[in-house]
Protein backbone atom coordinates (compact mmCIF):
# COMPACT_ATOMS: atom_id res chain seq x y z
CA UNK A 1 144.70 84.96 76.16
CA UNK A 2 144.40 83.48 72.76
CA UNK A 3 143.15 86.12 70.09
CA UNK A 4 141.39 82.80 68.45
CA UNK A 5 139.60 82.29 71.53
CA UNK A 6 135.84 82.97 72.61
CA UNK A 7 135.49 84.98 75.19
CA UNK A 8 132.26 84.28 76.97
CA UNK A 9 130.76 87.99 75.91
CA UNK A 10 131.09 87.05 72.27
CA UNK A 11 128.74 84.17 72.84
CA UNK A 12 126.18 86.22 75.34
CA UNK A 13 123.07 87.24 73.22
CA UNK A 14 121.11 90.74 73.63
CA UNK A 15 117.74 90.65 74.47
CA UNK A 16 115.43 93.09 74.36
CA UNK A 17 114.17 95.04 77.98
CA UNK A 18 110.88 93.35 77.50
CA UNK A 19 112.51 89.94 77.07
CA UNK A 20 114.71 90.84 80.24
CA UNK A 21 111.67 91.90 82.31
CA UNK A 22 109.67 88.58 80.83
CA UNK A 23 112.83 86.16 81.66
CA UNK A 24 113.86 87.79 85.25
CA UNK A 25 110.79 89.48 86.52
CA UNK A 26 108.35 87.73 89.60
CA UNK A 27 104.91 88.93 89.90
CA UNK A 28 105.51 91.44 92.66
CA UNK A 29 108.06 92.86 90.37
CA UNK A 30 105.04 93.08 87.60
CA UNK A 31 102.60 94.46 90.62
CA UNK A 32 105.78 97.05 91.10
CA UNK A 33 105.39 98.03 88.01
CA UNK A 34 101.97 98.28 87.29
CA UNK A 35 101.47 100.42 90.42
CA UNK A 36 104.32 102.91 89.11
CA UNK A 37 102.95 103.39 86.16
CA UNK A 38 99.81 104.06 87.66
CA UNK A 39 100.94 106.34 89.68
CA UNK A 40 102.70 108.31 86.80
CA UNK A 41 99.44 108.84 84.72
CA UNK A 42 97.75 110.46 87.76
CA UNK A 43 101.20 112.61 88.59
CA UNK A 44 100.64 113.80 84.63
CA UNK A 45 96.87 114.16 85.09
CA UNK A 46 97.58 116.85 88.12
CA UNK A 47 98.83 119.45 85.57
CA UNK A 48 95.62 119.77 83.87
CA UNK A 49 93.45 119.56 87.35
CA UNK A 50 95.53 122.02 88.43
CA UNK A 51 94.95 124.12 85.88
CA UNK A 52 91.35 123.46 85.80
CA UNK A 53 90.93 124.67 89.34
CA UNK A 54 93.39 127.81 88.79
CA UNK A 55 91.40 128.45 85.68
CA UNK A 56 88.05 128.73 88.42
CA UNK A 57 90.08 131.19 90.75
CA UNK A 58 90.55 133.82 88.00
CA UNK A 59 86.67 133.27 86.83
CA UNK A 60 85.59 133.75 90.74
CA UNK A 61 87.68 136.59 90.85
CA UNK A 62 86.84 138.22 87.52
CA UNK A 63 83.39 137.68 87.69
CA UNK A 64 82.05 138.76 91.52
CA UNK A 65 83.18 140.79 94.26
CA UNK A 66 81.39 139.96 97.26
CA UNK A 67 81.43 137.42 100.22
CA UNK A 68 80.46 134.47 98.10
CA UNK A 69 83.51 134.67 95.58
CA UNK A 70 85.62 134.61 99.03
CA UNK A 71 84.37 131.92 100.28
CA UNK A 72 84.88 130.04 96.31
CA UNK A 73 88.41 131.36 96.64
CA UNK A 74 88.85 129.46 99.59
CA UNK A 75 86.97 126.43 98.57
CA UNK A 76 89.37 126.49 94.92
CA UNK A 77 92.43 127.45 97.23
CA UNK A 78 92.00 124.14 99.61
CA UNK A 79 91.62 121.96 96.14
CA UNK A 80 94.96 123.30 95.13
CA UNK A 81 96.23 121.98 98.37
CA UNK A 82 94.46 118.44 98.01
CA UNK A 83 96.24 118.08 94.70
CA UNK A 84 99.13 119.24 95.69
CA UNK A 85 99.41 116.81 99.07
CA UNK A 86 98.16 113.95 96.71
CA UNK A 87 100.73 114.76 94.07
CA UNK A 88 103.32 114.44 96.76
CA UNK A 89 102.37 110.89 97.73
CA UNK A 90 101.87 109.33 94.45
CA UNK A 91 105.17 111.07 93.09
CA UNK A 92 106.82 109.26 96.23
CA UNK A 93 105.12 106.07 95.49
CA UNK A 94 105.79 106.03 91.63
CA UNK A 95 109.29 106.89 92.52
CA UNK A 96 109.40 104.16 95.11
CA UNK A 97 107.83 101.55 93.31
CA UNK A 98 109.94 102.01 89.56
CA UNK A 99 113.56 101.92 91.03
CA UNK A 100 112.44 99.23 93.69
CA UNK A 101 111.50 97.35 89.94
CA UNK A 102 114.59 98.53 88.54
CA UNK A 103 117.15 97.44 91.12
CA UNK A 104 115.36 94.17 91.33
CA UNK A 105 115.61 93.37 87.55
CA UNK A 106 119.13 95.34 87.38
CA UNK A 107 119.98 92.95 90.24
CA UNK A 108 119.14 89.38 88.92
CA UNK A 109 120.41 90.08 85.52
């Protein structure tokens, strides 16, 4: 090959990952991503709930020690459960939905 040459990477132009996503990207790729990212901001909002209801246990406990503060115990301990099943699904489905978005756009670029 001729040093003199153009090869056809000198010619290629970057573009931005917006600009890739805006060029390549079909709406259910868009939908894909919308739904990933909405599924990340309630995976970061379990933290907090979680603490929230952990933050209740240790009031129950602290506070009374008959029948009634079992019974919120158990009500606080099945919440912890809720949010942890739901976590697990919408961790799957943000996972799920992103790379399924990424190997599409990785794929027609």
């Amino acid at each position: 090959m001729n040093p003199e040459e153009e090869s056809e990477f000198d010619t290629t132009e970057q573009i931005s990952w917006m600009e890739m996503v805006k060029r390549e990207a079909k709406t259910m790729d868009f939908v894909n991503l919308g739904i990933g990212s909405f599924c990340g901001i309630l995976v970061g909002a379990a933290l907090p709930g979680f603490s929230l209801v952990f933050g209740n246990m240790i009031d129950d406990v602290a506070v009374t020690t008959d029948d009634d503060s079992f019974n919120s115990l158990q009500k606080q301990a099945l919440w912890m459960i809720y949010i942890g099943a739901g976590l697990f699904f919408v961790g799957a489905g943000q996972i799920a939905t992103l790379a399924r978005f990424g190997e599409t756009i990785g794929y027609k670029t």
